[in-house]
C-alpha atoms as a PDB file:
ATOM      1  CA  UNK A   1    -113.890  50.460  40.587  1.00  0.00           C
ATOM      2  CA  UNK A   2    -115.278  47.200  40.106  1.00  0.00           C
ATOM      3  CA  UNK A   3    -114.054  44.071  38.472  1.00  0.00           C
ATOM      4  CA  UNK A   4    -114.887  43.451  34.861  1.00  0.00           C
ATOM      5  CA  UNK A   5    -117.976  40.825  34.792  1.00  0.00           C
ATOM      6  CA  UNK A   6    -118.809  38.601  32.004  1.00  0.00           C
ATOM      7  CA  UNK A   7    -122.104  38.115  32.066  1.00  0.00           C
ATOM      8  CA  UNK A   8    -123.123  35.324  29.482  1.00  0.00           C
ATOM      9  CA  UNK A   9    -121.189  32.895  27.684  1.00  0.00           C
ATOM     10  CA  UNK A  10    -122.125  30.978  24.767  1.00  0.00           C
ATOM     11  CA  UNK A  11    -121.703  27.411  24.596  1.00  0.00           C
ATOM     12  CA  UNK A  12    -122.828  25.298  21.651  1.00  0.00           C
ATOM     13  CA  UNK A  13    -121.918  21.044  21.967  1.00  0.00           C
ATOM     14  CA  UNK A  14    -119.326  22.157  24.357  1.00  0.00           C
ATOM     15  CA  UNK A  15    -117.887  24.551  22.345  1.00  0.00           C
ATOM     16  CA  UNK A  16    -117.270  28.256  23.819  1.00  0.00           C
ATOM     17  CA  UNK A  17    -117.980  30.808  21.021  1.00  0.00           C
ATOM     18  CA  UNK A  18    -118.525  33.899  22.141  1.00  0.00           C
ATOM     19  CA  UNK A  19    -119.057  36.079  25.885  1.00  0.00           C
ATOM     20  CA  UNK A  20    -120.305  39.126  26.561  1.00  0.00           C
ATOM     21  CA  UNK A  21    -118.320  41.606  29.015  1.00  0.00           C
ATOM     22  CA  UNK A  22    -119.483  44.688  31.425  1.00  0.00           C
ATOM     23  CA  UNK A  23    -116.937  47.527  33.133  1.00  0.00           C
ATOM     24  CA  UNK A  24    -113.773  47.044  30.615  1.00  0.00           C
ATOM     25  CA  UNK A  25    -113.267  47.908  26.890  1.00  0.00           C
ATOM     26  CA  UNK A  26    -113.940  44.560  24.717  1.00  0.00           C
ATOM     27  CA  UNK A  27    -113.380  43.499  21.772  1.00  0.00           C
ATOM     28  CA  UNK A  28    -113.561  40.092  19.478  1.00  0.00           C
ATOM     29  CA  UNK A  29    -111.539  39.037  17.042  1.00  0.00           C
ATOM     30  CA  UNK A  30    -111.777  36.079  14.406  1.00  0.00           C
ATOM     31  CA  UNK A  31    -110.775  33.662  17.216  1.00  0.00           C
ATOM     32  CA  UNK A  32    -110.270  35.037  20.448  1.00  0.00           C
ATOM     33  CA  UNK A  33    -112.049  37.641  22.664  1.00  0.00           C
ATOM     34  CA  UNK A  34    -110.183  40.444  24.381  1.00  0.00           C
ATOM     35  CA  UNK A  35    -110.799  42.402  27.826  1.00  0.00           C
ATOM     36  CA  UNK A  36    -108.429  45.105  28.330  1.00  0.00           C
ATOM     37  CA  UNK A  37    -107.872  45.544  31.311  1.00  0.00           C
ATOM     38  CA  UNK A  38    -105.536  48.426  31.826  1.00  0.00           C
ATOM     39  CA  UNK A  39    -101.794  47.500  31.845  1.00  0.00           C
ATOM     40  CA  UNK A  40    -102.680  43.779  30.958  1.00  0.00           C
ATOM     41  CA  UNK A  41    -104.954  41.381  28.432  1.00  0.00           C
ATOM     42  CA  UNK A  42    -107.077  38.459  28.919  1.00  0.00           C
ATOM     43  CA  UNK A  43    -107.182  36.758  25.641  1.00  0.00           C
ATOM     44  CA  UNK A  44    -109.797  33.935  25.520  1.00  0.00           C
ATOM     45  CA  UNK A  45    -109.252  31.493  23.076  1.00  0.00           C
ATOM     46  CA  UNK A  46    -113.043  30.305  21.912  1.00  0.00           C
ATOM     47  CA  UNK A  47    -113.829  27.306  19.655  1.00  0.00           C
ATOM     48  CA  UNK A  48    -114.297  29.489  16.306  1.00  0.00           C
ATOM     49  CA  UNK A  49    -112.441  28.828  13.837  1.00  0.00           C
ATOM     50  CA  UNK A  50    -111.759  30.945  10.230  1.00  0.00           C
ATOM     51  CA  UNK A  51    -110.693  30.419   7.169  1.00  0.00           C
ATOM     52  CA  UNK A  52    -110.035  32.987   4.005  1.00  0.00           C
ATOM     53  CA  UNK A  53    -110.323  35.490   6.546  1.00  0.00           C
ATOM     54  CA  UNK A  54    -114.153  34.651   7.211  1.00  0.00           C
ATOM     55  CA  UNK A  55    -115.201  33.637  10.598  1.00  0.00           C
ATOM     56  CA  UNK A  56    -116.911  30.261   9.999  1.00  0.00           C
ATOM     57  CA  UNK A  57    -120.440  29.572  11.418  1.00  0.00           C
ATOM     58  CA  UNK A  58    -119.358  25.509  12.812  1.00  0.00           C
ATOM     59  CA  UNK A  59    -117.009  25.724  16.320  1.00  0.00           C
ATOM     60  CA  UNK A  60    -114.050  23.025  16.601  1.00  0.00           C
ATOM     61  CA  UNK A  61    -114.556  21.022  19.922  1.00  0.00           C
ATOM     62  CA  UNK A  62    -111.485  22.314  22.151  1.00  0.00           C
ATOM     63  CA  UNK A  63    -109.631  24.199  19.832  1.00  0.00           C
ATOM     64  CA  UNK A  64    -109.516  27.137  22.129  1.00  0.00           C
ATOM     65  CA  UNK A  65    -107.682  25.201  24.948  1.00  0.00           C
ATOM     66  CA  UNK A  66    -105.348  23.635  22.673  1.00  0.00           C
ATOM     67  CA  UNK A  67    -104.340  27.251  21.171  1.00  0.00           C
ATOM     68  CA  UNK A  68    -103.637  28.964  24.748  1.00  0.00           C
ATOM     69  CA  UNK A  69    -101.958  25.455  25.894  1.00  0.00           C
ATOM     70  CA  UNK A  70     -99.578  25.655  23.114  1.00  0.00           C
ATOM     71  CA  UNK A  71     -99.112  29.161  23.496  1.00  0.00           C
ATOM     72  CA  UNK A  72     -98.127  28.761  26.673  1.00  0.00           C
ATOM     73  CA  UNK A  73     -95.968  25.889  26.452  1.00  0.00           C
ATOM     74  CA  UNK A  74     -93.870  27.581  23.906  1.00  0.00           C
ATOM     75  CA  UNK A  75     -93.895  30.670  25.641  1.00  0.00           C
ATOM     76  CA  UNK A  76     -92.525  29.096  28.831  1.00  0.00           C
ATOM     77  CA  UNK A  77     -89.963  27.002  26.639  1.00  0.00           C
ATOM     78  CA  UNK A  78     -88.571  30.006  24.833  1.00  0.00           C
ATOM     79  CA  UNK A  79     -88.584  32.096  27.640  1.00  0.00           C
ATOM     80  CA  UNK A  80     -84.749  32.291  28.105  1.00  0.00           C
ATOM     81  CA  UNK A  81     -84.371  33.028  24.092  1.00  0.00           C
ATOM     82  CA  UNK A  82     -86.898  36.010  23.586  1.00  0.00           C
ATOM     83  CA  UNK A  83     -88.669  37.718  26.322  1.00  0.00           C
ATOM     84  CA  UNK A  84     -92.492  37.691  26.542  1.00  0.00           C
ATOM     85  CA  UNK A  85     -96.081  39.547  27.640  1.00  0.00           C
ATOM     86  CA  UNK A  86     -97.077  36.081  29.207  1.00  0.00           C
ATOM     87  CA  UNK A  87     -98.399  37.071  32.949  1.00  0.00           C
ATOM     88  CA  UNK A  88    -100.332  33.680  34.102  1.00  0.00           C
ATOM     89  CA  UNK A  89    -102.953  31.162  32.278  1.00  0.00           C
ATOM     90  CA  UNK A  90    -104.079  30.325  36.217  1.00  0.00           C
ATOM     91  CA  UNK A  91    -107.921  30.277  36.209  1.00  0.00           C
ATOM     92  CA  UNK A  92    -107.593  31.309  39.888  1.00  0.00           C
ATOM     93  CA  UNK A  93    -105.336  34.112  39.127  1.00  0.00           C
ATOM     94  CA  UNK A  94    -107.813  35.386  36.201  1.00  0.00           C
ATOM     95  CA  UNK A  95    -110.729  35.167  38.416  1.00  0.00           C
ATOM     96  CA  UNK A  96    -109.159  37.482  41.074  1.00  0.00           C
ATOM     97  CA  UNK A  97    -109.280  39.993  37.901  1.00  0.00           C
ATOM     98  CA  UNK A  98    -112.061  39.322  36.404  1.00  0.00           C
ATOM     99  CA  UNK A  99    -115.492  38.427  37.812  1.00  0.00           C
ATOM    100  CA  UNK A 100    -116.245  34.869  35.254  1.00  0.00           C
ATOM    101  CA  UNK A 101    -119.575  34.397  36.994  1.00  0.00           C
ATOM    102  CA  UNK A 102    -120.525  30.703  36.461  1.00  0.00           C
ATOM    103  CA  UNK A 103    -117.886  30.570  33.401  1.00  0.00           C
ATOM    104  CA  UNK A 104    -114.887  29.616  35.544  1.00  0.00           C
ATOM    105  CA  UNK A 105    -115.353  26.045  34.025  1.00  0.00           C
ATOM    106  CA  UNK A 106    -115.576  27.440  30.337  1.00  0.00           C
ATOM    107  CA  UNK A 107    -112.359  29.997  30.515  1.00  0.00           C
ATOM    108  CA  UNK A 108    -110.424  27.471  32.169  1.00  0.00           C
ATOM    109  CA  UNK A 109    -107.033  26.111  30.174  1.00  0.00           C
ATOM    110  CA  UNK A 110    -108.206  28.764  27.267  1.00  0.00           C
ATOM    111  CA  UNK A 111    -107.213  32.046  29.085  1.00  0.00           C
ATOM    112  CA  UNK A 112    -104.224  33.717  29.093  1.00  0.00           C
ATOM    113  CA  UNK A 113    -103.316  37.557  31.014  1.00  0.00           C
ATOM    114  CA  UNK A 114    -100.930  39.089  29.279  1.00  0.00           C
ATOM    115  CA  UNK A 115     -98.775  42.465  29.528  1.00  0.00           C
ATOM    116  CA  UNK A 116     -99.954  45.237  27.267  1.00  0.00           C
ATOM    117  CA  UNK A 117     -97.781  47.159  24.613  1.00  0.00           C
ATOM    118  CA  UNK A 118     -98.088  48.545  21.474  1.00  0.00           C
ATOM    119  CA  UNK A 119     -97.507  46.232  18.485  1.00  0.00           C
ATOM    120  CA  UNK A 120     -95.722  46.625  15.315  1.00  0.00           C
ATOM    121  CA  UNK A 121     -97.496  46.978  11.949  1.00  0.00           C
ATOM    122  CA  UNK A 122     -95.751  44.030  10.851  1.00  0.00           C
ATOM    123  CA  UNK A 123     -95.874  40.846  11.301  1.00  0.00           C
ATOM    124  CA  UNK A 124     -92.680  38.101  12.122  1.00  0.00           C
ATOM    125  CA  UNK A 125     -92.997  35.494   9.496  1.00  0.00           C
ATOM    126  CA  UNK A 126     -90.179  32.611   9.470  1.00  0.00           C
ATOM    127  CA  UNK A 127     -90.406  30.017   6.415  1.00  0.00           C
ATOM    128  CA  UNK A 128     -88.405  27.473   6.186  1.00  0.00           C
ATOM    129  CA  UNK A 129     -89.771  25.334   3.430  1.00  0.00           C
ATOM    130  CA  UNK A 130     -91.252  26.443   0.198  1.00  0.00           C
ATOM    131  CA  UNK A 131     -95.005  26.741   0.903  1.00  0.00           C
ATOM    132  CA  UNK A 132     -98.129  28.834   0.124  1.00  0.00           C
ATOM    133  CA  UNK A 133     -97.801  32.216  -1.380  1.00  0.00           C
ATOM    134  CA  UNK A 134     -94.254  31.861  -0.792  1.00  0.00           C
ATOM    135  CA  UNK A 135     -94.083  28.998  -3.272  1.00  0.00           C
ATOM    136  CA  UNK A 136     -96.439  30.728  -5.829  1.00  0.00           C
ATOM    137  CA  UNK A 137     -94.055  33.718  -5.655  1.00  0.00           C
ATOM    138  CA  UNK A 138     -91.105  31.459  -6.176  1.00  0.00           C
ATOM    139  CA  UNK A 139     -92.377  29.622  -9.318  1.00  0.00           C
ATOM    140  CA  UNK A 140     -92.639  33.184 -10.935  1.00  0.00           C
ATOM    141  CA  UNK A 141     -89.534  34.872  -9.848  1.00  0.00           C
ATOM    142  CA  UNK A 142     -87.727  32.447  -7.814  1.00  0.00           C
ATOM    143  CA  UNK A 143     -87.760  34.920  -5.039  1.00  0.00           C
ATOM    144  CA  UNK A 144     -89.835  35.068  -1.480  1.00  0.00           C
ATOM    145  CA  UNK A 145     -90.667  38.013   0.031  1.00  0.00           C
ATOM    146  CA  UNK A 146     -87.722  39.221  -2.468  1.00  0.00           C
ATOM    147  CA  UNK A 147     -85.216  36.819  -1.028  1.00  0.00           C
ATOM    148  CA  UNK A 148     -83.272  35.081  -4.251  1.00  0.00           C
ATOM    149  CA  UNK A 149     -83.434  31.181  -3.609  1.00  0.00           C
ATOM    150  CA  UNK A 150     -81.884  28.630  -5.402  1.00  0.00           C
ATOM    151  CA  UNK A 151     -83.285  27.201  -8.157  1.00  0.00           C
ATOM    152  CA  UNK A 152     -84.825  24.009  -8.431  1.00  0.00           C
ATOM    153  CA  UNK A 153     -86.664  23.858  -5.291  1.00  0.00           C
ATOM    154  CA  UNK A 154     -90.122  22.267  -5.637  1.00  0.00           C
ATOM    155  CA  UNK A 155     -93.208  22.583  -3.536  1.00  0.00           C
ATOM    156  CA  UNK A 156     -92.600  21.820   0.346  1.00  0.00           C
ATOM    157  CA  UNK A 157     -88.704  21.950  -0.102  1.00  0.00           C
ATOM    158  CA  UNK A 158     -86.985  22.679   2.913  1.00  0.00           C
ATOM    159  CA  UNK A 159     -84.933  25.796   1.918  1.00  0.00           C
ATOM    160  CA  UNK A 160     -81.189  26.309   2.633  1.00  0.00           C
ATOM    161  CA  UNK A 161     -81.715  28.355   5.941  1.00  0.00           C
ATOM    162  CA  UNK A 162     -84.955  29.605   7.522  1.00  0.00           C
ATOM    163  CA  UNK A 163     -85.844  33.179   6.215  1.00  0.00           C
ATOM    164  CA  UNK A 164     -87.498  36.107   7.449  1.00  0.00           C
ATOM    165  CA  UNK A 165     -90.336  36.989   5.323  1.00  0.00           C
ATOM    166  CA  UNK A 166     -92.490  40.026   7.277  1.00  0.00           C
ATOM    167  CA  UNK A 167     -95.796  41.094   6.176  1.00  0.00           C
ATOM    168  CA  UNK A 168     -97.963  43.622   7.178  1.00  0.00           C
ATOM    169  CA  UNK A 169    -101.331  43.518   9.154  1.00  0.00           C
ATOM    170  CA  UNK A 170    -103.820  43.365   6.980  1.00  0.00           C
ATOM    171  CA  UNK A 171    -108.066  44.876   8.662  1.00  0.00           C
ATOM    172  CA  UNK A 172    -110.106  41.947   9.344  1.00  0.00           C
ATOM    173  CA  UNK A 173    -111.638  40.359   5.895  1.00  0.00           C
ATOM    174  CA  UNK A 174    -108.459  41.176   4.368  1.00  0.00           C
ATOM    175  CA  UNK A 175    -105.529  38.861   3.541  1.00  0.00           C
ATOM    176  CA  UNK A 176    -102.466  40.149   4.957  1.00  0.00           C
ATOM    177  CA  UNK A 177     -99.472  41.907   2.497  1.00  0.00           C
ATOM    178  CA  UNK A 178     -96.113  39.653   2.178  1.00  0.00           C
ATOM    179  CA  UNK A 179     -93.575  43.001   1.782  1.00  0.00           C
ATOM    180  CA  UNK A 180     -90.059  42.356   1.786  1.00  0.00           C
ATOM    181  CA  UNK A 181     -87.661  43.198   4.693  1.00  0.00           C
ATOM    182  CA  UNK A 182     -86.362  46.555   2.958  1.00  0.00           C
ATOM    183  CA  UNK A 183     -90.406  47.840   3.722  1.00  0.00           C
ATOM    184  CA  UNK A 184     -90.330  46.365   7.013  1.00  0.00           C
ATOM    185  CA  UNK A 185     -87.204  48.625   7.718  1.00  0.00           C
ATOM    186  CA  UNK A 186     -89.115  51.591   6.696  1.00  0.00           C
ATOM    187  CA  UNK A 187     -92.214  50.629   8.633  1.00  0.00           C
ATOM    188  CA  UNK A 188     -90.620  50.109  11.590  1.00  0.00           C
ATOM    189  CA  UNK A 189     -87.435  51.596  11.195  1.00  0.00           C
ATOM    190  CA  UNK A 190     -84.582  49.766  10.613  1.00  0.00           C
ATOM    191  CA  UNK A 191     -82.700  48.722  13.982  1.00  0.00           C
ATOM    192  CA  UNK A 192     -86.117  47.567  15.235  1.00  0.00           C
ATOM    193  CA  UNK A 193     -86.934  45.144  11.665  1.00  0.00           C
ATOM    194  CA  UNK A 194     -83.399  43.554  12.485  1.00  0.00           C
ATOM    195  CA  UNK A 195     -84.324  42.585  15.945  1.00  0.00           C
ATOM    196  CA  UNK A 196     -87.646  41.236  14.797  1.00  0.00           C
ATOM    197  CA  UNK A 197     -86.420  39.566  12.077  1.00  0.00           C
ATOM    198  CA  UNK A 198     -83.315  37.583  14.911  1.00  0.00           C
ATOM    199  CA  UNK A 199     -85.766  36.834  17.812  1.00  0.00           C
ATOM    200  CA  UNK A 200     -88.274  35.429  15.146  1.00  0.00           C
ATOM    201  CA  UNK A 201     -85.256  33.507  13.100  1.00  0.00           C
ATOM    202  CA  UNK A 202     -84.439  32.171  16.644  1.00  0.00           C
ATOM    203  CA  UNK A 203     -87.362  31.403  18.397  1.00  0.00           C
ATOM    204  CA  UNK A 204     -88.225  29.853  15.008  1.00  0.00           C
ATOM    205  CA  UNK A 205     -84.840  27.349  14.769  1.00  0.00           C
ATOM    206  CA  UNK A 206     -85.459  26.296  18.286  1.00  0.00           C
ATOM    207  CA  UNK A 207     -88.872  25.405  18.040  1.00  0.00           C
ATOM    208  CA  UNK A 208     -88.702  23.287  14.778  1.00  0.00           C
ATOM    209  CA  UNK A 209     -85.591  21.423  15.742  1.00  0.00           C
ATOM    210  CA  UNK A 210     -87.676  20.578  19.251  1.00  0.00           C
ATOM    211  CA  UNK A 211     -90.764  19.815  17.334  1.00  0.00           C
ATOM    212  CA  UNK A 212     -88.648  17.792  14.734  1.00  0.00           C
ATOM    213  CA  UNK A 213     -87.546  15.600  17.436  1.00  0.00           C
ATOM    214  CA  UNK A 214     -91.097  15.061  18.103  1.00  0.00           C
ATOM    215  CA  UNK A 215     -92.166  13.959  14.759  1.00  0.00           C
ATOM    216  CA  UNK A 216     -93.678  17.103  13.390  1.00  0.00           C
ATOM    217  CA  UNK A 217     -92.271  19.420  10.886  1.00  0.00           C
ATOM    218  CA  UNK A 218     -92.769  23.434  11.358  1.00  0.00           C
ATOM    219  CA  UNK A 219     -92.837  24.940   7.609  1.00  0.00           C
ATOM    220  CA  UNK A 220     -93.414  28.309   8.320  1.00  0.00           C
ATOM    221  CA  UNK A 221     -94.960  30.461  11.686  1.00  0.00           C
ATOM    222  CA  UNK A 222     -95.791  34.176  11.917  1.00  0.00           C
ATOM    223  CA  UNK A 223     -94.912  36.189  15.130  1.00  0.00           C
ATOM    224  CA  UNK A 224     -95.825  39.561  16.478  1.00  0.00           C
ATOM    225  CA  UNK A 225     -93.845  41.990  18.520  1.00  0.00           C
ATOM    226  CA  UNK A 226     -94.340  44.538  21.003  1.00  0.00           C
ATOM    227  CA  UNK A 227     -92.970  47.325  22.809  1.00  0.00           C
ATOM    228  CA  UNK A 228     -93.312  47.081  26.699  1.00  0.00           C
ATOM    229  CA  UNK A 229     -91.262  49.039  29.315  1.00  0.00           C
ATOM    230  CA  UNK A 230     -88.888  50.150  26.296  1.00  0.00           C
ATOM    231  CA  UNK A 231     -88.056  46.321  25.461  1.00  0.00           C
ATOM    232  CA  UNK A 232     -89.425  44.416  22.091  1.00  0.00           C
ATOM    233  CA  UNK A 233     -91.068  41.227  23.423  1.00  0.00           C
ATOM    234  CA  UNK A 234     -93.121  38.246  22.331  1.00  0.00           C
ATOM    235  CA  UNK A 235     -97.041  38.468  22.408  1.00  0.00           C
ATOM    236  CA  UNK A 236    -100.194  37.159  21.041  1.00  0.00           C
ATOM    237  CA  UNK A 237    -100.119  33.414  20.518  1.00  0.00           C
ATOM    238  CA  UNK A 238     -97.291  31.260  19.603  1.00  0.00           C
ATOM    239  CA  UNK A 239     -96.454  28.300  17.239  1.00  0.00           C
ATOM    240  CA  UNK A 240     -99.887  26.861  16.983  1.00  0.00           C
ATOM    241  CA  UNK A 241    -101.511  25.160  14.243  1.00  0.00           C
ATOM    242  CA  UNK A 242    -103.209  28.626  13.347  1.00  0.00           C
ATOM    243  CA  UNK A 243    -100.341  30.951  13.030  1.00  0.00           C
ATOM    244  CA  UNK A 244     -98.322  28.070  11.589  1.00  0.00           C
ATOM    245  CA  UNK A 245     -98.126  24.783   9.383  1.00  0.00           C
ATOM    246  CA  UNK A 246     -97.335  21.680  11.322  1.00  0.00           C
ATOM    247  CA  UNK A 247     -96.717  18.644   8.928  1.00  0.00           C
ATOM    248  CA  UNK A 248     -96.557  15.237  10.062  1.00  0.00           C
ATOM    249  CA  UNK A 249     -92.820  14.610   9.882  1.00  0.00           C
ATOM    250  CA  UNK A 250     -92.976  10.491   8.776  1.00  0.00           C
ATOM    251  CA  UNK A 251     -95.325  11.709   5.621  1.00  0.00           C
ATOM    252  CA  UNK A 252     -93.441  14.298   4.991  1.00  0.00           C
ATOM    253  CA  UNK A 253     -92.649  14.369   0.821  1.00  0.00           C
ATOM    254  CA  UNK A 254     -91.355  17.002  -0.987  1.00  0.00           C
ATOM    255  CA  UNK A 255     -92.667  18.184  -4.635  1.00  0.00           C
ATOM    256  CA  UNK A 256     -96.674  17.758  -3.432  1.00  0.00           C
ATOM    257  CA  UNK A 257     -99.184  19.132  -1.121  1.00  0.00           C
ATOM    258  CA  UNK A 258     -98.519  18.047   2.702  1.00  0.00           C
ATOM    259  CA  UNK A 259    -100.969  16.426   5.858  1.00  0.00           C
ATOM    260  CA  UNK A 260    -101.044  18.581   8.130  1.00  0.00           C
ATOM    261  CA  UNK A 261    -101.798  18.679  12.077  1.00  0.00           C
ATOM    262  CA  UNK A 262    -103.621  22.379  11.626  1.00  0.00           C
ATOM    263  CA  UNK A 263    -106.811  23.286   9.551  1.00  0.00           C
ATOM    264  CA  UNK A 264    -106.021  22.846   6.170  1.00  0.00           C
ATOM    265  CA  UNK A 265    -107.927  20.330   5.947  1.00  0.00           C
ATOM    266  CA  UNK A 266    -111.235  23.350   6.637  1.00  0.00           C
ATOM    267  CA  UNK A 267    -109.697  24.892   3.825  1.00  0.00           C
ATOM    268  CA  UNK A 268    -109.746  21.964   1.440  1.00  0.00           C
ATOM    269  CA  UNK A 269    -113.096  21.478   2.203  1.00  0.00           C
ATOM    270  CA  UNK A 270    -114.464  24.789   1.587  1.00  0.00           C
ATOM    271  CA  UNK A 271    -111.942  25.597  -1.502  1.00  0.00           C
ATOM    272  CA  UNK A 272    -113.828  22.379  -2.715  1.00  0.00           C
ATOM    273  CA  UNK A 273    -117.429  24.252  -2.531  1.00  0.00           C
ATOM    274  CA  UNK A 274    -115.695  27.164  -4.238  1.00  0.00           C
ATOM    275  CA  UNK A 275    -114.831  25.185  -7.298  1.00  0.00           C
ATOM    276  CA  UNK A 276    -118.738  24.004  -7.474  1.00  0.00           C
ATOM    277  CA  UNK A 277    -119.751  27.467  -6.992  1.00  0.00           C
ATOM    278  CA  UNK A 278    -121.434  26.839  -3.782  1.00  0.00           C
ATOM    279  CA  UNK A 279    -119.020  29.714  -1.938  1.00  0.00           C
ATOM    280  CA  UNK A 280    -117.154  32.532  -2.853  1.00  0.00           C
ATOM    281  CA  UNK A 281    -115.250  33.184   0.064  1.00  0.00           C
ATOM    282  CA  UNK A 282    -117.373  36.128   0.789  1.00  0.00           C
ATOM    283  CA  UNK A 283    -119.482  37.252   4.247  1.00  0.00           C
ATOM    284  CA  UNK A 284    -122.345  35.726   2.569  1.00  0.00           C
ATOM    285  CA  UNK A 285    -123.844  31.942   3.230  1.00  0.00           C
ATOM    286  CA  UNK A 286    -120.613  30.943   5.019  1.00  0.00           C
ATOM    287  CA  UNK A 287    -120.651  27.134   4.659  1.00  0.00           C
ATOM    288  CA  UNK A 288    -121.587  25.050   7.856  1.00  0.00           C
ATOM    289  CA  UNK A 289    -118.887  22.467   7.975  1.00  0.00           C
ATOM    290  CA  UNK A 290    -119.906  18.965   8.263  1.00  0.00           C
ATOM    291  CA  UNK A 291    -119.648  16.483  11.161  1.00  0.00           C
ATOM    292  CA  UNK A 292    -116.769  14.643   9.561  1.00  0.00           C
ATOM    293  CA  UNK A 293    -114.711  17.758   9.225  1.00  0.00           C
ATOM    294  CA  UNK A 294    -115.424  18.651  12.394  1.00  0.00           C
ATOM    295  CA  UNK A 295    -114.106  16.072  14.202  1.00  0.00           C
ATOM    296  CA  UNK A 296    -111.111  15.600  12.001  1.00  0.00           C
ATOM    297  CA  UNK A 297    -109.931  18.973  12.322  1.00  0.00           C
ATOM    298  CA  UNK A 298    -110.379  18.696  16.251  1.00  0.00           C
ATOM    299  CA  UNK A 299    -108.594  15.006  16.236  1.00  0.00           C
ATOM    300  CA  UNK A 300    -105.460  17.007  14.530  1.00  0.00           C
ATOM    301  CA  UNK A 301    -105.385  20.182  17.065  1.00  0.00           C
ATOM    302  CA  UNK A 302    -105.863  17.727  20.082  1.00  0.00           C
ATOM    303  CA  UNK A 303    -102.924  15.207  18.478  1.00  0.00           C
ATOM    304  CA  UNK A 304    -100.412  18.649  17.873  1.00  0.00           C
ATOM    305  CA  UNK A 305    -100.448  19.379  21.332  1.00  0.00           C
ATOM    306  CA  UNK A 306    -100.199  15.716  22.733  1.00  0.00           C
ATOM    307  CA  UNK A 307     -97.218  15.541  20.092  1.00  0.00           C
ATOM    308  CA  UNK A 308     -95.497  18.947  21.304  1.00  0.00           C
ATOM    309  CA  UNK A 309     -95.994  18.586  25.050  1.00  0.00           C
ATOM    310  CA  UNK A 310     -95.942  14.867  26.254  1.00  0.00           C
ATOM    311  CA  UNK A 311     -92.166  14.727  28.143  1.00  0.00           C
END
């Protein structure tokens, strides 16, 4: 049997957003397109970006390369903690398994071949400051996830101790389900939710005391899990500015809404059309983002991963 072939890509102002695959299953998800192909993944990181769980018409210049670059620089670092699926991000190695056609260029520094398992229906999520639903939650019941905090905390406190606070995976278009860790035990069973919930805790401490030291804060990440060989490992990507909140550590104020190095700022922008009635999050005349946004938001993924990575 042949290799797998892409056969087109498409590229719009230098952004990847989309390929289209022969002789492997394939699949695309809000971000990143998938070739399985057999005991391994390549993930390919495009240039789309989401938001409210809607796949947004306006790419983000390099975003894909700085999600797989992070990925795998975290990856590497936290190999020793937590084992992972990471095989090789090698554009020469990838080529040798997939035929890339004249898009060698393209998947370069965005691709990443990793080991395949089966993945829990939950999701890892660490917080440790008060953020997001988790601080919505906490104003009502001064609980997360049903974890009793102390009281007083105000919006962006950094809480006592990180916390484990799973949720579940929600179909695409759908936000997923904060549960608390008594559901993830009967989900997954309750030997397996502990383990989860220490390599996430860990991999979690060590990342934002490295990244602290580096001038940005890590409020919260989410993680998933798999099973290979018999062993619970890392997959999928890792402390990026889309599966977590980086904060610039020298603005850094508790008691008010945070800068961030991640796409918030996409958010603000389009929650800003939804209060003029211009959007209502649905499928339906998804906002074009503008110029200025565009560039900002790529600025801030591009400035994460010079942050993170520069020895």
């Amino acid at each position: 049997m042949g290799k797998p072939v892409i056969t087109s890509v498409n590229v719009q102002n230098g952004c990847l957003v989309s390929m289209e695959v022969d002789g492997c299953p394939f699949a695309r998800g809000k971000v990143r397109d998938i070739l399985d192909l057999g005991d391994e993944l390549l993930l390919v990181a495009t240039d789309r970006i989401s938001a409210f769980d809607r796949v947004l018409p306006t790419p983000i210049p390099d975003r894909g390369r700085v999600l797989t670059q992070l990925s795998e620089f975290w990856l590497k670092k936290t190999a020793g903690i937590v084992p992972n699926a990471m095989v090789t991000t090698n554009i020469d190695e990838i080529c040798r398994r997939v035929d890339v056609g004249d898009a060698k260029a393209q998947l370069a520094g965005r691709s990443m071949v990793m080991r395949k398992g089966k993945t829990f229906l939950i999701e890892g999520v660490v917080r440790g400051y008060l953020y997001g639903s988790g601080w919505k939650e906490y104003q009502q019941t001064q609980t997360v996830c049903g974890i009793k905090l102390p009281a007083g905390l105000v919006k962006a406190s950094q809480l006592p101790e990180p916390i484990f606070t799973p949720s579940t995976k929600a179909e695409a278009g759908f936000h997923d389900e904060n549960i608390t860790f008594q559901r993830a035990c009967q989900i997954v069973g309750a030997l397996t939710a502990i383990q989860l919930s220490e390599y996430a805790l860990t991999v979690y401490k060590y990342a934002h005391d490295y990244a602290a030291a580096r001038g940005i804060i890590i409020a919260d990440t989410k993680f998933e899990f798999a099973v290979i060989d018999g062993k619970v490992v890392l997959v999928d990507e890792v402390l990026t500015p889309d599966s977590s909140r980086f904060w610039p550590a020298n603005l850094y104020v508790p008691g008010r809404d945070q800068s961030s190095h991640d796409k918030q700022g996409v958010r603000d922008y389009l929650e800003q059309l939804c209060d003029k009635g211009v959007w209502d999050k649905s499928e339906n005349n998804i906002p074009v983002l503008p110029p200025e946004i565009v560039t900002a938001t790529s600025v801030k993924y591009r400035e994460a991963l010079r942050l993170l990575t520069t020895p």
